[in-house]
PDB file of N, CA and C in Angstrom:
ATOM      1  N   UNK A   1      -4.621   2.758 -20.087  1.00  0.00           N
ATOM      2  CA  UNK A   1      -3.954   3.272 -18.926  1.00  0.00           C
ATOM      3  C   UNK A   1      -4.075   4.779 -18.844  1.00  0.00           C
ATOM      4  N   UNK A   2      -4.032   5.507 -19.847  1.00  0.00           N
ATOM      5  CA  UNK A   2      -4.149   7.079 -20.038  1.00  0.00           C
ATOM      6  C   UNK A   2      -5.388   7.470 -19.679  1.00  0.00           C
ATOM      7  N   UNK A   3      -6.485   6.516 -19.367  1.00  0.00           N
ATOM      8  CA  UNK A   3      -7.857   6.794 -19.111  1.00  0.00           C
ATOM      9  C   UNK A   3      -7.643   7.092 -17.521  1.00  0.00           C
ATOM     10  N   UNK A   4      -6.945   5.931 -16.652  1.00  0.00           N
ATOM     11  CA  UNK A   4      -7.009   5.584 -15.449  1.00  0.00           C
ATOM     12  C   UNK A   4      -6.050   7.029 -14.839  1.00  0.00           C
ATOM     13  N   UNK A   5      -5.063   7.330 -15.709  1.00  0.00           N
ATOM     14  CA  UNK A   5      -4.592   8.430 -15.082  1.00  0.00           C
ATOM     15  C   UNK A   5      -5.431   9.880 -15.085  1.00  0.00           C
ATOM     16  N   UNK A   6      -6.199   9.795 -16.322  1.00  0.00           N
ATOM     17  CA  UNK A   6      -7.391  10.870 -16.089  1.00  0.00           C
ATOM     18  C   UNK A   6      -7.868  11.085 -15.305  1.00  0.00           C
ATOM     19  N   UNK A   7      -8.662   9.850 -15.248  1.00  0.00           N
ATOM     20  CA  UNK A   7      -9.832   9.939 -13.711  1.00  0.00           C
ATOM     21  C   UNK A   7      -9.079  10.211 -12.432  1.00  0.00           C
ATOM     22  N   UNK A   8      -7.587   9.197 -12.247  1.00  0.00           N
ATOM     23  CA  UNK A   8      -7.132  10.335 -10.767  1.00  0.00           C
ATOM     24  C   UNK A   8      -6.696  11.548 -11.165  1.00  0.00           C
ATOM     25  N   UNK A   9      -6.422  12.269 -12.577  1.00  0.00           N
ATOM     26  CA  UNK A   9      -6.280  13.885 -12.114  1.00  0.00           C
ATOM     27  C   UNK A   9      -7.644  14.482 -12.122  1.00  0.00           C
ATOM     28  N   UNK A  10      -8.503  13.562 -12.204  1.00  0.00           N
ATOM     29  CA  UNK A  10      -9.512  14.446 -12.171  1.00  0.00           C
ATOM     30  C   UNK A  10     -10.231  14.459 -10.441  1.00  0.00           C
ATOM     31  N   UNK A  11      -9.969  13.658 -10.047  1.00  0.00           N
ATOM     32  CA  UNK A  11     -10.546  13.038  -8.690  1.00  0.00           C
ATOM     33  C   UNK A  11      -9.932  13.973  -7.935  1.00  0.00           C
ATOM     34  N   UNK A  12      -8.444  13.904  -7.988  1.00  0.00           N
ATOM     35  CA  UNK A  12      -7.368  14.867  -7.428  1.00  0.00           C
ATOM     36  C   UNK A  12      -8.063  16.591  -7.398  1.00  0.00           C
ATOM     37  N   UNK A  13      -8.310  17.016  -8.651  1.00  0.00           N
ATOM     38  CA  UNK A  13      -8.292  18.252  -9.198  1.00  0.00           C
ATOM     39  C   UNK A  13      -9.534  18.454  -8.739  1.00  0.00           C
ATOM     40  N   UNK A  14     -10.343  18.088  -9.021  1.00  0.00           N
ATOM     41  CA  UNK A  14     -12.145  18.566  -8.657  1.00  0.00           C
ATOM     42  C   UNK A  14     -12.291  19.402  -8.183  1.00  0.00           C
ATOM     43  N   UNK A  15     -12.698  19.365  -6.509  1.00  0.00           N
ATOM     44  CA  UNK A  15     -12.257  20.050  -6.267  1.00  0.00           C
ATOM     45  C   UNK A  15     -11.874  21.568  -5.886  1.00  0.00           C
ATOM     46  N   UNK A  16     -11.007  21.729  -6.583  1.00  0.00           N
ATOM     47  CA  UNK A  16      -9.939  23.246  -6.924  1.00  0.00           C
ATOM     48  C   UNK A  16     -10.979  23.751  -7.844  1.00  0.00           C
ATOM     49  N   UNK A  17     -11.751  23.096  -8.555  1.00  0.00           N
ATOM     50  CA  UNK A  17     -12.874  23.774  -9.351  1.00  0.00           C
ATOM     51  C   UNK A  17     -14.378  24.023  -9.338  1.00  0.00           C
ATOM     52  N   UNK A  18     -14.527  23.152  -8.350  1.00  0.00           N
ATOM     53  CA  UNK A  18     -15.787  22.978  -7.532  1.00  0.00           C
ATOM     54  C   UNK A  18     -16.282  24.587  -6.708  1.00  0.00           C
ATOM     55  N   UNK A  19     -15.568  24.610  -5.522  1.00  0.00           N
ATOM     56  CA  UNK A  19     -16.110  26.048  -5.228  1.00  0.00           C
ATOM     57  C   UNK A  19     -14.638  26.624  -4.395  1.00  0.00           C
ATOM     58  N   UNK A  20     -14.579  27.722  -3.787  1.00  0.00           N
ATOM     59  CA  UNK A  20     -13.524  28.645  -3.059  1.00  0.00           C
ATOM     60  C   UNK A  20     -13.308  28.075  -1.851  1.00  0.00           C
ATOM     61  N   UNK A  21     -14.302  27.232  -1.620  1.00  0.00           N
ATOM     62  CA  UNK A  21     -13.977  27.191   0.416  1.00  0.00           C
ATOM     63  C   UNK A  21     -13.813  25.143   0.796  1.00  0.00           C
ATOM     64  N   UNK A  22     -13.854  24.995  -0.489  1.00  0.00           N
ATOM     65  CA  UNK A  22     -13.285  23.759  -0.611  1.00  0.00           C
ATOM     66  C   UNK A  22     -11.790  23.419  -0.274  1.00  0.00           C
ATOM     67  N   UNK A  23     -11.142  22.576   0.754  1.00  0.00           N
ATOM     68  CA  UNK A  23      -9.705  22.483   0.995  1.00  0.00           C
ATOM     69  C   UNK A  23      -9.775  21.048   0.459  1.00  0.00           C
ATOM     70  N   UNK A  24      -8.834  21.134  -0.339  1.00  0.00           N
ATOM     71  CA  UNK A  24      -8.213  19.907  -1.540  1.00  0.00           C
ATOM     72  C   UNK A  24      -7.544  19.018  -0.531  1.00  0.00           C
ATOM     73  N   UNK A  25      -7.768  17.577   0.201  1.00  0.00           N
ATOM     74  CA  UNK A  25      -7.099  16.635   1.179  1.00  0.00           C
ATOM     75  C   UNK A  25      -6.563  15.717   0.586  1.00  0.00           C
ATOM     76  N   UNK A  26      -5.413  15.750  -0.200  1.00  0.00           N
ATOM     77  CA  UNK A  26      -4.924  14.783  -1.114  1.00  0.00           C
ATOM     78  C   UNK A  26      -4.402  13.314   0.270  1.00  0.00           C
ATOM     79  N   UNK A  27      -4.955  12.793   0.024  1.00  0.00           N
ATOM     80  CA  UNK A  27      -4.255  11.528   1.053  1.00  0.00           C
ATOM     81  C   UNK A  27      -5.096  10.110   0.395  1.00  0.00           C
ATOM     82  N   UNK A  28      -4.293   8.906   0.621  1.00  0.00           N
ATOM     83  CA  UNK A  28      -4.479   7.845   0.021  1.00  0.00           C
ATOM     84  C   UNK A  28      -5.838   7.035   0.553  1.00  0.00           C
ATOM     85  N   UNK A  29      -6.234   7.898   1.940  1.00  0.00           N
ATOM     86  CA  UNK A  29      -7.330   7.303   2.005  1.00  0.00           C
ATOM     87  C   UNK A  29      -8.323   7.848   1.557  1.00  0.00           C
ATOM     88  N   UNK A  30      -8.206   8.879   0.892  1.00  0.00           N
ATOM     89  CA  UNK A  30      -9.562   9.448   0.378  1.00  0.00           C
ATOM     90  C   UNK A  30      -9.753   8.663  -1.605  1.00  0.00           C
ATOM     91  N   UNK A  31      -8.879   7.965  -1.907  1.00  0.00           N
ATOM     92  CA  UNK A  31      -8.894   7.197  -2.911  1.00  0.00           C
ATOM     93  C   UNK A  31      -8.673   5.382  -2.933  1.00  0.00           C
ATOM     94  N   UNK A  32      -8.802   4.873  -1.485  1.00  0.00           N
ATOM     95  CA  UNK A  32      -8.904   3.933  -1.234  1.00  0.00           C
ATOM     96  C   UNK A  32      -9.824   2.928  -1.700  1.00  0.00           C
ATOM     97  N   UNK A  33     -10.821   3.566  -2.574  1.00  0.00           N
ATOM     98  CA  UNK A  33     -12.238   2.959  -3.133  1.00  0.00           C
ATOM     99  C   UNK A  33     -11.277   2.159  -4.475  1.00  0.00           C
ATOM    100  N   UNK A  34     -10.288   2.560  -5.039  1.00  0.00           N
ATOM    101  CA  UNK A  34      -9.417   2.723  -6.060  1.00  0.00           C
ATOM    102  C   UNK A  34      -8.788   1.170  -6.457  1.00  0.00           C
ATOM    103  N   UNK A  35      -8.948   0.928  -5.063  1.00  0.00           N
ATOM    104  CA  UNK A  35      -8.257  -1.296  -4.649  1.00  0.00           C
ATOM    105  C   UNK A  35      -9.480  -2.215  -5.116  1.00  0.00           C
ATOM    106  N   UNK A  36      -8.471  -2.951  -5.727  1.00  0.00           N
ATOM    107  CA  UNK A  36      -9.515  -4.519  -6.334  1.00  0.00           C
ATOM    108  C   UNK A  36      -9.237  -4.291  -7.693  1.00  0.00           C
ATOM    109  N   UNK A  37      -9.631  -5.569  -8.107  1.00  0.00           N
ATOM    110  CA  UNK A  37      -9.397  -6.271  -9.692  1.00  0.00           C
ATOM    111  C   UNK A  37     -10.705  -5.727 -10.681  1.00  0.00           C
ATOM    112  N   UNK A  38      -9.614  -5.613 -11.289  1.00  0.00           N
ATOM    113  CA  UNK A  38     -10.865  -4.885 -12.937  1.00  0.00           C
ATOM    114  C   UNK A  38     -10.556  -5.746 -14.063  1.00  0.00           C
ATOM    115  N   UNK A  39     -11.419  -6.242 -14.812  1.00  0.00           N
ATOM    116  CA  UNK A  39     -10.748  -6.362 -16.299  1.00  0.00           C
ATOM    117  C   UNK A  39     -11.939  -5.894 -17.353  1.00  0.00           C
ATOM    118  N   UNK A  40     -11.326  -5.968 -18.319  1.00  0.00           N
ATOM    119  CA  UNK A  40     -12.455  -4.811 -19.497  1.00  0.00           C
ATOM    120  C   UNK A  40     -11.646  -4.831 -20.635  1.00  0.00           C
ATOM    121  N   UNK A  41     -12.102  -4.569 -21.852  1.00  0.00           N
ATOM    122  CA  UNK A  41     -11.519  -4.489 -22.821  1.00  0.00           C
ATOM    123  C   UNK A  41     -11.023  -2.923 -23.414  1.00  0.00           C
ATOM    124  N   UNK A  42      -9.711  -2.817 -23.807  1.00  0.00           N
ATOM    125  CA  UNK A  42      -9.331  -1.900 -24.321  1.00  0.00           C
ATOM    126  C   UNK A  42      -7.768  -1.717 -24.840  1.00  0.00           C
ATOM    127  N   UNK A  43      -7.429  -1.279 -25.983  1.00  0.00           N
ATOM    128  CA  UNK A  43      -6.477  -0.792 -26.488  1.00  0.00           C
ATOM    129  C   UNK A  43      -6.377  -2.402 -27.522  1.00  0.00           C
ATOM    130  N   UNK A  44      -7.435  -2.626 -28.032  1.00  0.00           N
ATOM    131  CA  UNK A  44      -7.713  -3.875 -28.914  1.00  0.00           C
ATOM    132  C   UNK A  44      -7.493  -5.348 -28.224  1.00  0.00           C
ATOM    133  N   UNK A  45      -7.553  -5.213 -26.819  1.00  0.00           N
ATOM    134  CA  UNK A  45      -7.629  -6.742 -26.279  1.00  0.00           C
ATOM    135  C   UNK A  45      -8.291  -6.356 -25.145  1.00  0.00           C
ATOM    136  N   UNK A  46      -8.105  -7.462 -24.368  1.00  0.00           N
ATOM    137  CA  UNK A  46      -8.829  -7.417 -22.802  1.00  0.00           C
ATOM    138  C   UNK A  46      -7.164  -6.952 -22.032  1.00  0.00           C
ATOM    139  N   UNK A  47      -7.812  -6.492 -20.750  1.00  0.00           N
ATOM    140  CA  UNK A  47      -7.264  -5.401 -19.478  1.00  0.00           C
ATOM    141  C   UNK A  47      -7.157  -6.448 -18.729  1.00  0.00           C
ATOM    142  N   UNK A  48      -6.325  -6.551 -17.351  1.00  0.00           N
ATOM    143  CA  UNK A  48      -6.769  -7.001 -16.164  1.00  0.00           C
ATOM    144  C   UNK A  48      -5.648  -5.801 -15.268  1.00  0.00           C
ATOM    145  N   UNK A  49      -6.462  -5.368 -14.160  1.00  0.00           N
ATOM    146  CA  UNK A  49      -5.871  -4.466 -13.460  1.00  0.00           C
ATOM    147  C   UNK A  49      -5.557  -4.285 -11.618  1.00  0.00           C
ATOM    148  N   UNK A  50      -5.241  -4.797 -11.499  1.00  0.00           N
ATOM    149  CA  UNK A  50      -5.224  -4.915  -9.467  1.00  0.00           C
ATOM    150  C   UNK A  50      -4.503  -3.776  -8.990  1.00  0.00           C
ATOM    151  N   UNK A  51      -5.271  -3.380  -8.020  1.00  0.00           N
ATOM    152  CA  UNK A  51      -4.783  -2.479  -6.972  1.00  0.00           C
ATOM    153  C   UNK A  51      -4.920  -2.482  -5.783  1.00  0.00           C
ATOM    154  N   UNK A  52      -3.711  -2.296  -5.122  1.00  0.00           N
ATOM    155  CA  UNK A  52      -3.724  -2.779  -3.137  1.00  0.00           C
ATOM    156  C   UNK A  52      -4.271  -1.488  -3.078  1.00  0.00           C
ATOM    157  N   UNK A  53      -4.410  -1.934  -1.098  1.00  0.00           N
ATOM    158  CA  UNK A  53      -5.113  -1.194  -0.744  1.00  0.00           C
ATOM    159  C   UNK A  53      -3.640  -0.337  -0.241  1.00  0.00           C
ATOM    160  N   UNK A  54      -4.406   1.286   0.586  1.00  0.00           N
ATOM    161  CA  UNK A  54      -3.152   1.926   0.426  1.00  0.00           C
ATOM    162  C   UNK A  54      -2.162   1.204   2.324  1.00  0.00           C
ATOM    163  N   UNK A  55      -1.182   1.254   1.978  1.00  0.00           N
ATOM    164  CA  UNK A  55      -0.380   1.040   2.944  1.00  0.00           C
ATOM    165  C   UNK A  55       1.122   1.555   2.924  1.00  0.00           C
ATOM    166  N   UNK A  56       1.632   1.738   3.636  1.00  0.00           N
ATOM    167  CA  UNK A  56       3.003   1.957   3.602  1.00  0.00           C
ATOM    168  C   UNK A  56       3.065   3.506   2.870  1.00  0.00           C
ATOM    169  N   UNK A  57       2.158   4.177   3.146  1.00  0.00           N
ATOM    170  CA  UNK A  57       2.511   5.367   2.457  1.00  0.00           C
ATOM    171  C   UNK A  57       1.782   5.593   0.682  1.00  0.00           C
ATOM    172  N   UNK A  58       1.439   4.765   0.137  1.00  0.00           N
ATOM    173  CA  UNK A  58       1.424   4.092  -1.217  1.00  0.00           C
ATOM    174  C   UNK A  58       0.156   3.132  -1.336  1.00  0.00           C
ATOM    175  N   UNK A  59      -0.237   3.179  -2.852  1.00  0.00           N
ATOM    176  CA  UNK A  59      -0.897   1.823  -3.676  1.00  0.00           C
ATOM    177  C   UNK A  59      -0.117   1.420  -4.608  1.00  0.00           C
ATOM    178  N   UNK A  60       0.052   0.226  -4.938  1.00  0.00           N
ATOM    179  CA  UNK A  60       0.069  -0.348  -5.666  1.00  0.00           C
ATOM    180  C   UNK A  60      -0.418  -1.228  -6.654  1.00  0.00           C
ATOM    181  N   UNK A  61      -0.118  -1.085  -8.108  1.00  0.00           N
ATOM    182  CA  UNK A  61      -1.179  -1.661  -9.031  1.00  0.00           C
ATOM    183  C   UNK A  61      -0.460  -2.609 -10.132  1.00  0.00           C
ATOM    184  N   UNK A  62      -0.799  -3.618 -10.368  1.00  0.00           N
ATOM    185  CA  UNK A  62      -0.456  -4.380 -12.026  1.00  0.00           C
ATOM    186  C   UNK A  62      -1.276  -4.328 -12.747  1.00  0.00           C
ATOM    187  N   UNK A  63      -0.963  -4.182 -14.024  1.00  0.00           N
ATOM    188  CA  UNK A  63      -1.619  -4.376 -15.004  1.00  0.00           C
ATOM    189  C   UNK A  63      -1.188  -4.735 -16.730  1.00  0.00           C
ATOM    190  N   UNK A  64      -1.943  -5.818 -17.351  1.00  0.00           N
ATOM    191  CA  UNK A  64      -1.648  -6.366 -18.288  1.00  0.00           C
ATOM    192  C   UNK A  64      -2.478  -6.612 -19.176  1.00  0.00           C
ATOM    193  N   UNK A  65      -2.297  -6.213 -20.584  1.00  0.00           N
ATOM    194  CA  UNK A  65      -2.810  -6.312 -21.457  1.00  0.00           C
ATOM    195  C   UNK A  65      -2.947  -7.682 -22.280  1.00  0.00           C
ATOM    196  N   UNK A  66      -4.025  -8.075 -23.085  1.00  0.00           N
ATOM    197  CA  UNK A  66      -3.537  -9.668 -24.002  1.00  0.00           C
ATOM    198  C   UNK A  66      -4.556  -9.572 -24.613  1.00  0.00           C
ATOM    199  N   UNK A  67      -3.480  -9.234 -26.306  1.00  0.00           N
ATOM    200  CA  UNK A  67      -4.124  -9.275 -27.408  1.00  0.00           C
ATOM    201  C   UNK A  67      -4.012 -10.983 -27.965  1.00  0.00           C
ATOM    202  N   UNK A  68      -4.855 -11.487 -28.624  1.00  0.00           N
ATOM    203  CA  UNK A  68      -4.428 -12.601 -29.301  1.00  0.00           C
ATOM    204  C   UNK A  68      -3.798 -14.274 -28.383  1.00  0.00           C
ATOM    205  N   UNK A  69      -4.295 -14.000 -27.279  1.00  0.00           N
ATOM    206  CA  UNK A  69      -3.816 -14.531 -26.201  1.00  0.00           C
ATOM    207  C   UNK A  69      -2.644 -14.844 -25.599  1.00  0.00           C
ATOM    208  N   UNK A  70      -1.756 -13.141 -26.387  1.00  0.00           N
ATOM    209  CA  UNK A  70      -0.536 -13.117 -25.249  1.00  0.00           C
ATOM    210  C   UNK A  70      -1.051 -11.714 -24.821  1.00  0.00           C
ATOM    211  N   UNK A  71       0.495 -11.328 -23.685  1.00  0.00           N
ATOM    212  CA  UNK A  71       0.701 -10.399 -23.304  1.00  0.00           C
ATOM    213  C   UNK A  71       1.412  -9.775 -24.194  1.00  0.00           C
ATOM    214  N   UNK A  72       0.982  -8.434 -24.717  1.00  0.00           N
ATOM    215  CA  UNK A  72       2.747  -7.206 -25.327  1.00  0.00           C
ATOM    216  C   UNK A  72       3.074  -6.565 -24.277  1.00  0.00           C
ATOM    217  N   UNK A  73       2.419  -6.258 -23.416  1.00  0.00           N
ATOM    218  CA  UNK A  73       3.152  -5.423 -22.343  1.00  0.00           C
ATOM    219  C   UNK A  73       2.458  -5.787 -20.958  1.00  0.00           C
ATOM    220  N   UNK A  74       3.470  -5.205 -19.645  1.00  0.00           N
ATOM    221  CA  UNK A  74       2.675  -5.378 -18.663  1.00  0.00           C
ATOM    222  C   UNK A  74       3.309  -4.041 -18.108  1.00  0.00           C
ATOM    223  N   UNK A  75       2.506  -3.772 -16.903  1.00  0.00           N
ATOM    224  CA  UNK A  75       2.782  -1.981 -16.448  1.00  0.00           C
ATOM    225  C   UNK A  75       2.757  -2.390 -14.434  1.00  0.00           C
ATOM    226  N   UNK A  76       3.376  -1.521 -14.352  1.00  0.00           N
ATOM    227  CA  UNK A  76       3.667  -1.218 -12.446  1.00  0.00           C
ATOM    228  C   UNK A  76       3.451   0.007 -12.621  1.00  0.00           C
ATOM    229  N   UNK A  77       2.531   0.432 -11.776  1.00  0.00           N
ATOM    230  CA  UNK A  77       1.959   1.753 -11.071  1.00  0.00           C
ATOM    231  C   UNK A  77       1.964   2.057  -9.688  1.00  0.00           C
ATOM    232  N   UNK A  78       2.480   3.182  -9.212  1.00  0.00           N
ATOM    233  CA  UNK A  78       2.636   3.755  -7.971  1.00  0.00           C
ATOM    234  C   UNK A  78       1.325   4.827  -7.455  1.00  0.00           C
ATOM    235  N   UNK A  79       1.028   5.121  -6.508  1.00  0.00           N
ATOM    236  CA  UNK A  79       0.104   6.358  -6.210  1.00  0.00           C
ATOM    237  C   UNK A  79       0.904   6.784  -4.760  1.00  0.00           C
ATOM    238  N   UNK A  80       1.836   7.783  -4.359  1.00  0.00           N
ATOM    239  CA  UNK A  80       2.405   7.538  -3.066  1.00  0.00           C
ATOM    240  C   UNK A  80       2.063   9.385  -2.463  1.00  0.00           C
ATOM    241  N   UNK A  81       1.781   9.142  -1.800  1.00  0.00           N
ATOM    242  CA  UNK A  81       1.946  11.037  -0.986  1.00  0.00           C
ATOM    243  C   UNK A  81       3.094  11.281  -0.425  1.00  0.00           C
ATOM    244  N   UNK A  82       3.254  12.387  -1.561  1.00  0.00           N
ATOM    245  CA  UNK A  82       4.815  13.064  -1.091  1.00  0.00           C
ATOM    246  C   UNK A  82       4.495  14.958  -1.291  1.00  0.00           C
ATOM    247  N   UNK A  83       4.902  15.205   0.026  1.00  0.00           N
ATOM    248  CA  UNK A  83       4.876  16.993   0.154  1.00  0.00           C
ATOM    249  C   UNK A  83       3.353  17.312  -0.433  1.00  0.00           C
ATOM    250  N   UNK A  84       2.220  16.873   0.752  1.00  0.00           N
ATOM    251  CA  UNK A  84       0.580  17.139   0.702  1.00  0.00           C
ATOM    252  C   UNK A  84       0.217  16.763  -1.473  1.00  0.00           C
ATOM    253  N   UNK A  85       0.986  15.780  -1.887  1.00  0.00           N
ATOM    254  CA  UNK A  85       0.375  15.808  -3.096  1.00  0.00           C
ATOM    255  C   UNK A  85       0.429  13.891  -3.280  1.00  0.00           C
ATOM    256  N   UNK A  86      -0.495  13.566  -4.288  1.00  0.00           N
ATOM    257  CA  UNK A  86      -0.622  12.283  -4.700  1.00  0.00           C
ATOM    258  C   UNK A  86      -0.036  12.125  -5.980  1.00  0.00           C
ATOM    259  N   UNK A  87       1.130  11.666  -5.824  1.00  0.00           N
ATOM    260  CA  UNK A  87       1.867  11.178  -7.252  1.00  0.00           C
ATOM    261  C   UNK A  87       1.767  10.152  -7.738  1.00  0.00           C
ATOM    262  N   UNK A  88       1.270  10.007  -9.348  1.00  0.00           N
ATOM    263  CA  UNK A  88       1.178   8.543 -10.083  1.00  0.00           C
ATOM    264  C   UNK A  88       2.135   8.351 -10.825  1.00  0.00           C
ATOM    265  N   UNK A  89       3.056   7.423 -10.329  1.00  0.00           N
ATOM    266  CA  UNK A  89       4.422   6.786 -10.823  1.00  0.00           C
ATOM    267  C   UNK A  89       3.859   5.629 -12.119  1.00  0.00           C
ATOM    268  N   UNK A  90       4.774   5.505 -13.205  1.00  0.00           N
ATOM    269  CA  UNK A  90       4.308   3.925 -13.600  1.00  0.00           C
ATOM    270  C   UNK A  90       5.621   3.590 -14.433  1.00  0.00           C
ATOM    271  N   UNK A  91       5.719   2.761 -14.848  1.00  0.00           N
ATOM    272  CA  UNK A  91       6.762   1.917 -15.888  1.00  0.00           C
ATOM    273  C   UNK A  91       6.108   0.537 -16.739  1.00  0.00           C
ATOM    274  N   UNK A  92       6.542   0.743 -17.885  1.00  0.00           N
ATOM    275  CA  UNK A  92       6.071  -0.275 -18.824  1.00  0.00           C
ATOM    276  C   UNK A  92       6.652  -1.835 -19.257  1.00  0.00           C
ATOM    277  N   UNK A  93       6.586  -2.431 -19.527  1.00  0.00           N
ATOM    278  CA  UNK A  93       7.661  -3.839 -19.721  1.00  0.00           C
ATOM    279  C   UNK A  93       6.941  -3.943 -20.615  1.00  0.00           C
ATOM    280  N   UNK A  94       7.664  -4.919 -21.660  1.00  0.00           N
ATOM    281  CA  UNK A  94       8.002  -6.310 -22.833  1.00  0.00           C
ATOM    282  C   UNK A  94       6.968  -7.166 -22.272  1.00  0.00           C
ATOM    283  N   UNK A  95       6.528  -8.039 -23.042  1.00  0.00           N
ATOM    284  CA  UNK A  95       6.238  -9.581 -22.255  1.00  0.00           C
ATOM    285  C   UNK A  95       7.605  -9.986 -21.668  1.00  0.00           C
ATOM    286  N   UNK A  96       8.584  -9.817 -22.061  1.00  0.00           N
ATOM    287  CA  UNK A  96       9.531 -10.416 -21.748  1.00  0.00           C
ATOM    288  C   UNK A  96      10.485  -9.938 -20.477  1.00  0.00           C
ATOM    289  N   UNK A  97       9.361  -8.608 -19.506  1.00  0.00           N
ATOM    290  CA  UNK A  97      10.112  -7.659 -18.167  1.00  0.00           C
ATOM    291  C   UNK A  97      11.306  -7.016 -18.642  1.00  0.00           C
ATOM    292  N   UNK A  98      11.257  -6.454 -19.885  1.00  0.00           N
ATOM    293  CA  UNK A  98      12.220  -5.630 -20.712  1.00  0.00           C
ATOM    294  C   UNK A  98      11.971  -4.508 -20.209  1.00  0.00           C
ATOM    295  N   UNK A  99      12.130  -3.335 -19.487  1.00  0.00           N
ATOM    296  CA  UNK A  99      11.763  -1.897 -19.108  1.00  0.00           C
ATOM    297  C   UNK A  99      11.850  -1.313 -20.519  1.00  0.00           C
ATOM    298  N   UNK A 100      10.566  -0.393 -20.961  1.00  0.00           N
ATOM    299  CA  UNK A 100      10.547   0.955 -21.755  1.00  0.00           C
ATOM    300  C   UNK A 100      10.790   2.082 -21.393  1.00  0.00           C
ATOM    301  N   UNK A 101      11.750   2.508 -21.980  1.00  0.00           N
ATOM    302  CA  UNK A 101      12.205   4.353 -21.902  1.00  0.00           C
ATOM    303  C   UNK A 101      13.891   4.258 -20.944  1.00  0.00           C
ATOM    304  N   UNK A 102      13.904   5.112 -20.472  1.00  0.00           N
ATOM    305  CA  UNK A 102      15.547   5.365 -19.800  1.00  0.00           C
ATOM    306  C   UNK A 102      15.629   4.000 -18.937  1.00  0.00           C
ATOM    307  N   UNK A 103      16.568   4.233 -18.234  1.00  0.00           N
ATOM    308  CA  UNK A 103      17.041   3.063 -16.702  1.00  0.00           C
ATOM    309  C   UNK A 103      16.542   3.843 -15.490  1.00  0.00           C
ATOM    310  N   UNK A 104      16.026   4.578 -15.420  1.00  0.00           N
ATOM    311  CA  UNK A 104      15.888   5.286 -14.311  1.00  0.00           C
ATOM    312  C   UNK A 104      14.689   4.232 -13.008  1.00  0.00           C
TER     313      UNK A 104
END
C-alpha cells in the first residue's frame, strides 16, 4: 500500500518539478486512469485492489491482502479534492473489520 501512495505523490508532485510554467491541476479526472482491479503479489502474499471511477467528488478503493489463504487485513482508501488539493485518506481492519489506530 505504501507503494500506491508513492506513485500518487508522485503523479500529484511532478510536475512542481518538471519546469516553472507548468500549472499543477490537481482534480480527480486527471487520475481517473487510477479505476479497475489489480492483483499482484506483495507484502508476502497476493494483493487484490479495486478502484471506482471518480464520482461524487472522490474514488474509492478496497483492498486485501491473503497470506496462507486468509485475509490479516483489509484497507478502505479515499482520494477526494478538497481546497484545489487531492487527499489520500485510508484505514486498516482485522480480518475480523476491527479498525487499527484511534476511533476517529
Amino acid at each position: 500500500m505504501k507503494y500506491l501512495i508513492i506513485i500518487v505523490f508522485l503523479i500529484i508532485t511532478t510536475p512542481l518539478f518538471a519546469q516553472d510554467n507548468i500549472q499543477l491541476d490537481p482534480k480527480l479526472k486527471n487520475i481517473k486512469w487510477l479505476s479497475g482491479n489489480r492483483k499482484g503479489e506483495a507484502f508476502g502474499g497476493l494483493t487484490e485492489e479495486n478502484w471506482s471511477k471518480p464520482s461524487g467528488g472522490s474514488m474509492m478503493a478496497t483492498f486485501k491482502l491473503i497470506n496462507d489463504d486468509k485475509v490479516p487485513f483489509y484497507e478502505i482508501e479515499i482520494i477526494r479534492e478538497i481546497e484545489n488539493y487531492l487527499v489520500l485518506q485510508l484505514k486498516h481492519f482485522n480480518n475480523d473489520l476491527k479498525g487499527w489506530g484511534n476511533k476517529r
